[in-house]
Protein backbone atom coordinates (compact mmCIF):
# COMPACT_ATOMS: atom_id res chain seq x y z
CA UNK A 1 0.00 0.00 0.00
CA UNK A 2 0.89 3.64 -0.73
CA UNK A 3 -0.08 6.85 0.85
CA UNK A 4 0.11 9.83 -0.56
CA UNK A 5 -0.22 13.35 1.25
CA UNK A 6 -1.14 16.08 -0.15
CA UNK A 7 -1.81 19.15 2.29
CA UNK A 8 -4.21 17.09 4.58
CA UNK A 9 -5.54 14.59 2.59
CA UNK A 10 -4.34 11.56 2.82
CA UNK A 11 -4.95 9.13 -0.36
CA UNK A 12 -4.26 5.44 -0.15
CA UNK A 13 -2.96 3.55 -3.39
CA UNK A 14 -2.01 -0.36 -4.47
CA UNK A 15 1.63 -1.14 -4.02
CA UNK A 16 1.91 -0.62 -8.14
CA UNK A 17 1.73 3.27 -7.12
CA UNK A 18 5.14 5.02 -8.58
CA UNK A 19 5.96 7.95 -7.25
CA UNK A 20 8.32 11.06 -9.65
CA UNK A 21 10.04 14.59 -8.58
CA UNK A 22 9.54 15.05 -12.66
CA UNK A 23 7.21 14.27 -15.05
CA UNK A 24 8.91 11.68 -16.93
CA UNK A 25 9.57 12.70 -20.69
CA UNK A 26 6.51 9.92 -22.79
CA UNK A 27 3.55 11.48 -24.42
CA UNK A 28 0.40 11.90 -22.96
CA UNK A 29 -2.97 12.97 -23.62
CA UNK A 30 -5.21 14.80 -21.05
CA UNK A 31 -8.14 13.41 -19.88
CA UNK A 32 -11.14 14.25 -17.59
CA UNK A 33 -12.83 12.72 -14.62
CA UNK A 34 -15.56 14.76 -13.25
CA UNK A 35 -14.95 13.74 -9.56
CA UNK A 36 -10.79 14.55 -9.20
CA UNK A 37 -10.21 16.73 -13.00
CA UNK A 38 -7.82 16.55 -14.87
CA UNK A 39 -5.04 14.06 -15.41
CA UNK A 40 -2.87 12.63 -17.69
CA UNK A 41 -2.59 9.13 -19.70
CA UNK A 42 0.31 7.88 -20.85
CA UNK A 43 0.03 6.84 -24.98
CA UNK A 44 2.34 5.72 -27.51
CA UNK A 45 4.92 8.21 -28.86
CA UNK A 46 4.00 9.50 -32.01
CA UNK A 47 5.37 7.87 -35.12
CA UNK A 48 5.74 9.68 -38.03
CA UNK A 49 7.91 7.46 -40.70
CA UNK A 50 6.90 9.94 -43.47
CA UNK A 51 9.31 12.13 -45.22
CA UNK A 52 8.77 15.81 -44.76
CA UNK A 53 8.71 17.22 -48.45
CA UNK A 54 9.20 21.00 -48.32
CA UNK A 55 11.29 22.93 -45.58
CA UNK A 56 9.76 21.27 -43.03
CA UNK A 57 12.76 20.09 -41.20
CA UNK A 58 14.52 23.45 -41.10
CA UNK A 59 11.45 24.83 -39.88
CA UNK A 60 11.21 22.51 -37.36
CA UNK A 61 15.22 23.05 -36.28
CA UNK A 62 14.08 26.71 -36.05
CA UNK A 63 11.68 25.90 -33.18
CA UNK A 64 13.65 23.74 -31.44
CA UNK A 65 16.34 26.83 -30.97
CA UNK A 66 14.30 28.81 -30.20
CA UNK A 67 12.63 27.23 -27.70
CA UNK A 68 16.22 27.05 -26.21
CA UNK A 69 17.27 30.29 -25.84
CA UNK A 70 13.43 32.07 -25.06
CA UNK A 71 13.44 32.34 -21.31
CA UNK A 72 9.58 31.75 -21.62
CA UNK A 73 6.81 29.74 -23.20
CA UNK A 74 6.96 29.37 -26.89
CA UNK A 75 3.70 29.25 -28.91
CA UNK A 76 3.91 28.04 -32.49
CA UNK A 77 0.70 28.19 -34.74
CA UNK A 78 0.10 25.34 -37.74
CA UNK A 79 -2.28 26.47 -40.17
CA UNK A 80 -3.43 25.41 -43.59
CA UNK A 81 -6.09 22.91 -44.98
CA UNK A 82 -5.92 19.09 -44.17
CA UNK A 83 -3.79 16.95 -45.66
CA UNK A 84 -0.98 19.32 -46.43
CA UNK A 85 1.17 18.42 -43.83
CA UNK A 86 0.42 20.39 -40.25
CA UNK A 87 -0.08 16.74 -38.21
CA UNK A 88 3.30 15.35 -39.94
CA UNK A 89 5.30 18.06 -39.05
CA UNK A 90 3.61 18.50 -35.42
CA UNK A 91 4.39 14.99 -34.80
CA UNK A 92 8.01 15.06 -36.41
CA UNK A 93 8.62 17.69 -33.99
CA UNK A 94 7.44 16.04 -31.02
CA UNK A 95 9.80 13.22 -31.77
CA UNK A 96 12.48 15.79 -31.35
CA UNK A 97 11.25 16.96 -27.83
CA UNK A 98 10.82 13.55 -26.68
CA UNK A 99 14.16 12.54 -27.88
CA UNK A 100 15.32 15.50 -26.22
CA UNK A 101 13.72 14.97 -22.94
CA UNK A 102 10.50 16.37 -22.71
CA UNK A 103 7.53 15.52 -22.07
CA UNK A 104 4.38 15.72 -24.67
CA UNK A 105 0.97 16.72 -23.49
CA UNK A 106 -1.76 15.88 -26.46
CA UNK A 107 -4.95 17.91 -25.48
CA UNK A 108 -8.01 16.81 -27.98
CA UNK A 109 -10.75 17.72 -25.71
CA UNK A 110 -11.87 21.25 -23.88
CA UNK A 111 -12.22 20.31 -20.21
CA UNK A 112 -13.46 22.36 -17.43
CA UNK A 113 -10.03 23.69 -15.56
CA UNK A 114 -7.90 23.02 -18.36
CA UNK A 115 -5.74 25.90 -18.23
CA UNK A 116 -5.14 25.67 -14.49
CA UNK A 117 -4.19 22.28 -14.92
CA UNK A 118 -1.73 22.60 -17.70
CA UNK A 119 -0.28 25.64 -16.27
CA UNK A 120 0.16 23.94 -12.87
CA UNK A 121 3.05 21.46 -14.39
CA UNK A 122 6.10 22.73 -13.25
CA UNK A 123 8.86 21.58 -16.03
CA UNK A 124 9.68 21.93 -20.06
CA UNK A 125 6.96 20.24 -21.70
CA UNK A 126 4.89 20.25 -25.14
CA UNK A 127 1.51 20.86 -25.16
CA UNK A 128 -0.01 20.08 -28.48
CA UNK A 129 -3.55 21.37 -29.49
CA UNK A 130 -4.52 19.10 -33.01
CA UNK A 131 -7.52 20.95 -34.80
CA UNK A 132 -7.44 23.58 -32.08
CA UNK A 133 -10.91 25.56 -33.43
CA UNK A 134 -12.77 22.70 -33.44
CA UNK A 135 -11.70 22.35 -29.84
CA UNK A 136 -12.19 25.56 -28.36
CA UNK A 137 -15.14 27.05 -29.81
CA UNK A 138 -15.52 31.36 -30.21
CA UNK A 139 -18.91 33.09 -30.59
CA UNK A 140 -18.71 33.74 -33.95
CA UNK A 141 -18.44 30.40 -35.20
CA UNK A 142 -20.42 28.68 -32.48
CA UNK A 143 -23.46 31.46 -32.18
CA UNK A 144 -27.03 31.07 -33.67
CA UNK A 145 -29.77 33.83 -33.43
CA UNK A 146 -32.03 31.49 -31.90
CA UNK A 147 -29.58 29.91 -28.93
CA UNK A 148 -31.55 30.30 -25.90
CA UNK A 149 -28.24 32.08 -24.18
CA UNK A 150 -27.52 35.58 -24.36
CA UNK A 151 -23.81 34.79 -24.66
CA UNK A 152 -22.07 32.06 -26.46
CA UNK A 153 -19.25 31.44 -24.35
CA UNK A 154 -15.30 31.97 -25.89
CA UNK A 155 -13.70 28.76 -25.06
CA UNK A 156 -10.36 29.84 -26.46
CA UNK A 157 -9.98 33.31 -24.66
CA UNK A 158 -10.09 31.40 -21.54
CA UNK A 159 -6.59 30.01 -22.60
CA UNK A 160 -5.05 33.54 -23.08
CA UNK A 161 -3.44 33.59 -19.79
CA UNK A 162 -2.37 30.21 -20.08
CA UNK A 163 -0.67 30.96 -23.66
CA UNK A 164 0.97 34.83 -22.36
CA UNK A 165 3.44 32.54 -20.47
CA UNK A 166 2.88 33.54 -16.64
CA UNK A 167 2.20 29.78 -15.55
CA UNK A 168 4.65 27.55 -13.99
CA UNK A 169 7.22 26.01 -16.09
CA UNK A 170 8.46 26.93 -19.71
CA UNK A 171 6.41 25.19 -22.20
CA UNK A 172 5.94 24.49 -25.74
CA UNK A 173 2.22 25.03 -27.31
CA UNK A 174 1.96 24.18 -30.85
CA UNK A 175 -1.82 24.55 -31.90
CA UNK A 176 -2.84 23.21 -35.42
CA UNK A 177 -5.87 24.80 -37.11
CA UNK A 178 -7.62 24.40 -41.16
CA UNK A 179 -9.47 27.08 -40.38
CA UNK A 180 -7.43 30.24 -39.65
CA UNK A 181 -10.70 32.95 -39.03
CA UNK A 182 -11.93 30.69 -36.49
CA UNK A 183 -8.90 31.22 -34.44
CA UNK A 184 -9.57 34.36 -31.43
CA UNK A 185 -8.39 37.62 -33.03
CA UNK A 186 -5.58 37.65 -30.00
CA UNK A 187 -4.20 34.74 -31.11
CA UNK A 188 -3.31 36.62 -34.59
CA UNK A 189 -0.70 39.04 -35.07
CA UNK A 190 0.54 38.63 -31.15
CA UNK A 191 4.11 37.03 -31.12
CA UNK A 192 4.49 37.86 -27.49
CA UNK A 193 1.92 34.48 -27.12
CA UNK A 194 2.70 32.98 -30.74
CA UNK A 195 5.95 33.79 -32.12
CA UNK A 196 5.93 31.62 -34.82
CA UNK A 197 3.11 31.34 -37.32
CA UNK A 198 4.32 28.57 -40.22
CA UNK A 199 1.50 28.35 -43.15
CA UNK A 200 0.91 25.37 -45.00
CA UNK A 201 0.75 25.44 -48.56
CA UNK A 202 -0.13 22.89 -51.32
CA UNK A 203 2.70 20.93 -52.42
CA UNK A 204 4.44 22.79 -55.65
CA UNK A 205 5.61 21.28 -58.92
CA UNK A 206 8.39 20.33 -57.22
CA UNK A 207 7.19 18.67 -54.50
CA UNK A 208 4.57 16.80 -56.12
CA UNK A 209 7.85 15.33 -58.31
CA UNK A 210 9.83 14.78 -55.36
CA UNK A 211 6.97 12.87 -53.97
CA UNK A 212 5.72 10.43 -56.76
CA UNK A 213 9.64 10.29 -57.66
CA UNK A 214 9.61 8.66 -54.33
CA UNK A 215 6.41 6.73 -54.22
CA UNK A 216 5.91 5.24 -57.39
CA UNK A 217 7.73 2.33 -59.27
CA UNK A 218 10.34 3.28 -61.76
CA UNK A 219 8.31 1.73 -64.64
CA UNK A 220 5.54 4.46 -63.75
CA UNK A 221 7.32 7.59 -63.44
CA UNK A 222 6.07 8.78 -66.77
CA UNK A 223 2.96 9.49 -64.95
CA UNK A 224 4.29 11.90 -62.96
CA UNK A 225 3.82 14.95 -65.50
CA UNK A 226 -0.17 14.38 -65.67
CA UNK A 227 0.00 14.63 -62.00
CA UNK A 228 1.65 17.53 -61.72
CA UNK A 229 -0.54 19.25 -64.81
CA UNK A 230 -3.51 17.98 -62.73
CA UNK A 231 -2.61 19.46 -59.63
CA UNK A 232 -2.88 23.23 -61.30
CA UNK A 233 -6.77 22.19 -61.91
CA UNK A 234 -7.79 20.36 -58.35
CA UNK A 235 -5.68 20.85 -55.32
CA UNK A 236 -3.49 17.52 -54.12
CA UNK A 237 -2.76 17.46 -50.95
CA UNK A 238 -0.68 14.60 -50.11
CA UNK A 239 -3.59 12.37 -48.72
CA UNK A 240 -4.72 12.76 -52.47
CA UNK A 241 -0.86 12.42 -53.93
CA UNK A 242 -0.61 8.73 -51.83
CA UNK A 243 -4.04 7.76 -53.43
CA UNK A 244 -3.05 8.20 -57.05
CA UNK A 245 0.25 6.70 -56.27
CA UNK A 246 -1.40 3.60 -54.95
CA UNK A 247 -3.31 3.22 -58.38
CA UNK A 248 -0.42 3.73 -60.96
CA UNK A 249 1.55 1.34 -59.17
CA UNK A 250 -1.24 -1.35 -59.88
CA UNK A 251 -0.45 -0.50 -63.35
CA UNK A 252 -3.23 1.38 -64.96
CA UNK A 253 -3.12 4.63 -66.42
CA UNK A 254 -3.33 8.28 -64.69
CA UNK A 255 -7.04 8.73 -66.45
CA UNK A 256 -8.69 5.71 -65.04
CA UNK A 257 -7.14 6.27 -61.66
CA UNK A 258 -8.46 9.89 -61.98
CA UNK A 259 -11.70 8.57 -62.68
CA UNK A 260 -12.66 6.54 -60.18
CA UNK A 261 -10.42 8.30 -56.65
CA UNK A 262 -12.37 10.57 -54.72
CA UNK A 263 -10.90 13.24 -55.86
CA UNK A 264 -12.89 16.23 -57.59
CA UNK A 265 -12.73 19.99 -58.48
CA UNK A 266 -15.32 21.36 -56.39
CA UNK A 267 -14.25 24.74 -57.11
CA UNK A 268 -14.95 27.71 -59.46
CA UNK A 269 -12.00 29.92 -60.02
CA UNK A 270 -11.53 33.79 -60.87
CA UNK A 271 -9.61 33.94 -63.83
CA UNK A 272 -7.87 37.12 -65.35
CA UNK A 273 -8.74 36.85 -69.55
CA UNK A 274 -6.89 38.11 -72.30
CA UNK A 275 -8.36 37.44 -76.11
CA UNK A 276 -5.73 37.76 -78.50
CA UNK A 277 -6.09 38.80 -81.86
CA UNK A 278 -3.52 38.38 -84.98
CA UNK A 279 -2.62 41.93 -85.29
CA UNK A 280 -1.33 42.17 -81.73
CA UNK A 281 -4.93 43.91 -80.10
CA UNK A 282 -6.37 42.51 -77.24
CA UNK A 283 -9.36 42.56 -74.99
CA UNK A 284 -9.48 41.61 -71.31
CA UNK A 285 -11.52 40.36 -68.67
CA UNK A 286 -10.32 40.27 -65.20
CA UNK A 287 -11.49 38.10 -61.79
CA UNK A 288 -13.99 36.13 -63.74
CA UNK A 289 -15.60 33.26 -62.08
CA UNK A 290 -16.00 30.03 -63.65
CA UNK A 291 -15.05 26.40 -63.53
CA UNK A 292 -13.03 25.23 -66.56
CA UNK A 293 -13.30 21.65 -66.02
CA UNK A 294 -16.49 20.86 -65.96
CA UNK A 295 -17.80 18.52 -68.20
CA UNK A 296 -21.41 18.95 -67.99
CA UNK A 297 -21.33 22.38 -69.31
CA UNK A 298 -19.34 22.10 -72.08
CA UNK A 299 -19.30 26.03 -73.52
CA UNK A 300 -19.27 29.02 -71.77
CA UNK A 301 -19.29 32.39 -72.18
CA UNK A 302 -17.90 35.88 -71.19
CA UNK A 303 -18.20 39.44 -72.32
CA UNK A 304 -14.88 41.33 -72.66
CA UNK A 305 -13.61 45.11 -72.96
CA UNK A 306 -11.30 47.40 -74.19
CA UNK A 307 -8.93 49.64 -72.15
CA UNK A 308 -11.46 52.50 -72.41
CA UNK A 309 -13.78 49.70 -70.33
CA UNK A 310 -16.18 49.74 -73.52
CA UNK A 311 -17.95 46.03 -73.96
CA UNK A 312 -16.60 44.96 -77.17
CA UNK A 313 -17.48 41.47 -78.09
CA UNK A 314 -19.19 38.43 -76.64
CA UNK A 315 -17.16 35.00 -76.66
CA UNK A 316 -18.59 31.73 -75.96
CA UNK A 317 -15.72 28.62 -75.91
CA UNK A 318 -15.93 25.21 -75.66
CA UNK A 319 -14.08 24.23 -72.79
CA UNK A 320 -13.21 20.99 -74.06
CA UNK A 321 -10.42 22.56 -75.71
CA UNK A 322 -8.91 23.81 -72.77
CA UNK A 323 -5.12 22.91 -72.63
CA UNK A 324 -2.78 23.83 -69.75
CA UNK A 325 0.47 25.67 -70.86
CA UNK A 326 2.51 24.71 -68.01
CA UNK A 327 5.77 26.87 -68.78
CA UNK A 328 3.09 30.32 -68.81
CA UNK A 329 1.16 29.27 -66.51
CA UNK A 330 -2.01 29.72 -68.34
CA UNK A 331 -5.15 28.02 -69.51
CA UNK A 332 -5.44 28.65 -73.74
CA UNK A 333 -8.24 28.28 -75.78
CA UNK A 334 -7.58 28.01 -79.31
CA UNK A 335 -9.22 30.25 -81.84
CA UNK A 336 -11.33 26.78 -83.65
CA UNK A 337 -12.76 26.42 -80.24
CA UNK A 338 -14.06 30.03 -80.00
CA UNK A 339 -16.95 31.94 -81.14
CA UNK A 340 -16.91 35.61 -81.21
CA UNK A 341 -20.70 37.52 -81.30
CA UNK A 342 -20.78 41.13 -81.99
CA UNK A 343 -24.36 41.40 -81.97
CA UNK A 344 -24.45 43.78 -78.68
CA UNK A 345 -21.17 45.37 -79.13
CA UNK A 346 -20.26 48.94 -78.90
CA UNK A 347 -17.31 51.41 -80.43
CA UNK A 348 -14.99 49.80 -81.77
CA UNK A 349 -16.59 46.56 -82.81
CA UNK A 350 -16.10 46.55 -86.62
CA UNK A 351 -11.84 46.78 -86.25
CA UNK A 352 -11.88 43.62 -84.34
CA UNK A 353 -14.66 42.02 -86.55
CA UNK A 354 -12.53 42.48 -88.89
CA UNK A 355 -9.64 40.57 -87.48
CA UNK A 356 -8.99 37.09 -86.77
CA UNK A 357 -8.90 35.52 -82.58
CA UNK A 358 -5.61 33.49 -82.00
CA UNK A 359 -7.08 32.14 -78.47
CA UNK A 360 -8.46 32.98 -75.71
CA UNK A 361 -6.35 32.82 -72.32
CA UNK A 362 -7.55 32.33 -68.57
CA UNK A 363 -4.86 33.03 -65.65
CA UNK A 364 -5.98 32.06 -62.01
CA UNK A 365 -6.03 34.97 -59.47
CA UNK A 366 -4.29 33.50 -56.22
CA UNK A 367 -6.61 34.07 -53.61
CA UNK A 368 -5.79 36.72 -50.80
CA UNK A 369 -5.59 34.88 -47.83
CA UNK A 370 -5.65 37.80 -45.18
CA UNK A 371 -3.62 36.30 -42.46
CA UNK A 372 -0.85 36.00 -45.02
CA UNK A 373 0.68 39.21 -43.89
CA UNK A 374 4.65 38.33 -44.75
């Protein structure tokens, strides 16, 4: 039998009771019982035998120094959609700390007394939030008009304290989000709590090589090009990039994989678009919305302008002929699958009926992703 004091309560335990001055460096995750609070659980260490594509590794080198020579907490946000790599490299890093000596704290659940709890552990430690907004709910994304409460309560301010760095100990929080306006607005912007902010991207054309290079058979490598041209139509992340690598390495081709993965476009696009004619004159369109690739509406249209802003001509294509010029970076249409209508023209319309369309081109407009602010 063991007894354990604490204050004046005396606990009794079985003889298996082990007693520490540290926590011992293991992973953990934090769990509730509603009669004592919180605890902690030991689990198995994270195992990540993936390769890190991209500059994951330096990035991760650049918190572990950090982390060294801060005289505080460290906060470190992961954010990006899923599959892109924010769990790999989380995990990747706390196989460093654990190597290193200390402990990891996984935290997948918002319990009452959380913050007191973690910020009671006197020591270096992790503490790893996975999906953090769907954790820790805020008002806006958790209110509805009709909830019966004035007030929906802001799960993740009551961590502020816990994240300035005035509890006990120096620790580590890395929080990983998809969903970066869900986040409190003082989590944003406020290095004292979160110095680092890393953003995951898709992988890039060279990445996406890299990666089939790597996953795929030798005899199948001369997939890899439709890959990478597909990837500038539907985003891959790499759950999508170990799918399609699976398939070719059964041995059929890139379109019958394609075909039958869950994998879609379920996007439209703004495009900038630039009709060029044979004698050099152009017309433009720019941040038009519409999705190239789909195959139940075959033709679509747009109206386009001059540099004056005049409405020139109408142009309906056939987006069957669609063909990705990867070394511009555009999609072309060729003139035979264009149809120019000057029927509600204006100005100008008889000098370009009068010439001959070369193609019609459509260049994505990268989204502005406001918490992009480097």
């Amino acid at each position: 039998m063991k007894v354990i004091q604490s204050g004046e309560r005396y606990d009794l335990y079985g003889s298996g009771v082990m007693t520490y001055d540290t926590l011992p460096p293991k992973t953990y995750t934090v769990e509730f019982d509603p009669r004592s609070g919180c605890f902690l659980k030991e689990r198995s260490n994270f195992k990540s035998e993936e390769k890190a594509y991209g500059p994951h590794e330096q990035k991760i080198e650049k918190v572990m120094n950090t982390f060294d020579r801060v005289p505080r907490s460290l906060g470190v946000i992961l954010s990006g959609d899923k599959g892109i790599g924010k769990t790999m490299f989380a995990k990747k890093l706390c196989q460093k700390c654990i190597a290193k000596g200390l402990p990891v704290l996984l935290v997948d659940e918002c319990y009452p007394r959380l913050s007191q709890f973690i910020g009671e552990i006197d020591r270096e430690c992790v503490i790893l939030f996975d999906e953090f907004e769907k954790m820790f709910k805020t008002p806006c994304n958790d209110y509805e008009e009709d909830d019966e409460d004035d007030e929906c309560e802001d799960e993740q301010a009551k961590l502020l304290s816990l994240f300035d760095g005035t509890s006990e100990g120096k620790k580590l929080f890395v929080v990983t989000c998809n969903e970066i306006e869900n986040l409190n607005d003082c989590f944003i912007n406020r290095p004292g709590r979160f110095h680092y902010h890393f953003r995951f991207e898709y992988p890039t054309d060279d990445e996406i090589k890299a990666y089939m290079s790597d996953k795929l058979e030798v005899p199948y490598h001369g997939e890899i090009p439709k890959v990478v041209s597909f990837s500038k139509r539907v985003k891959l992340n790499y759950d999508c990039l170990r799918a399609i690598a699976f398939e070719l390495n059964s041995g059929i081709g890139f379109e019958e994989a394609i075909a039958d993965l869950n994998i879609l476009n379920t996007e439209e696009y703004d495009y900038n678009i630039t009709l060029y004619f044979e004698d050099g004159t152009t017309l433009y369109e720019t941040r038009y919305r519409v999705d190239l690739y789909n195959q139940n509406v075959p033709f679509g249209w747009v109206e386009l302008y001059n540099a004056a802003g005049e409405k020139i001509v109408y142009v309906r294509f056939n987006k069957t002929m669609a063909m990705y010029d990867v070394t511009k970076d555009v999609i072309v249409i060729p003139a035979k699958g264009l149809f120019l209508d000057y029927s509600e023209s204006e100005g100008e319309s008889i000098t370009y009926e009068k010439n001959t369309p070369q193609k019609l081109t459509f260049s994505i407009c990268k989204p502005k992703n406001p918490h992009y602010f480097v």
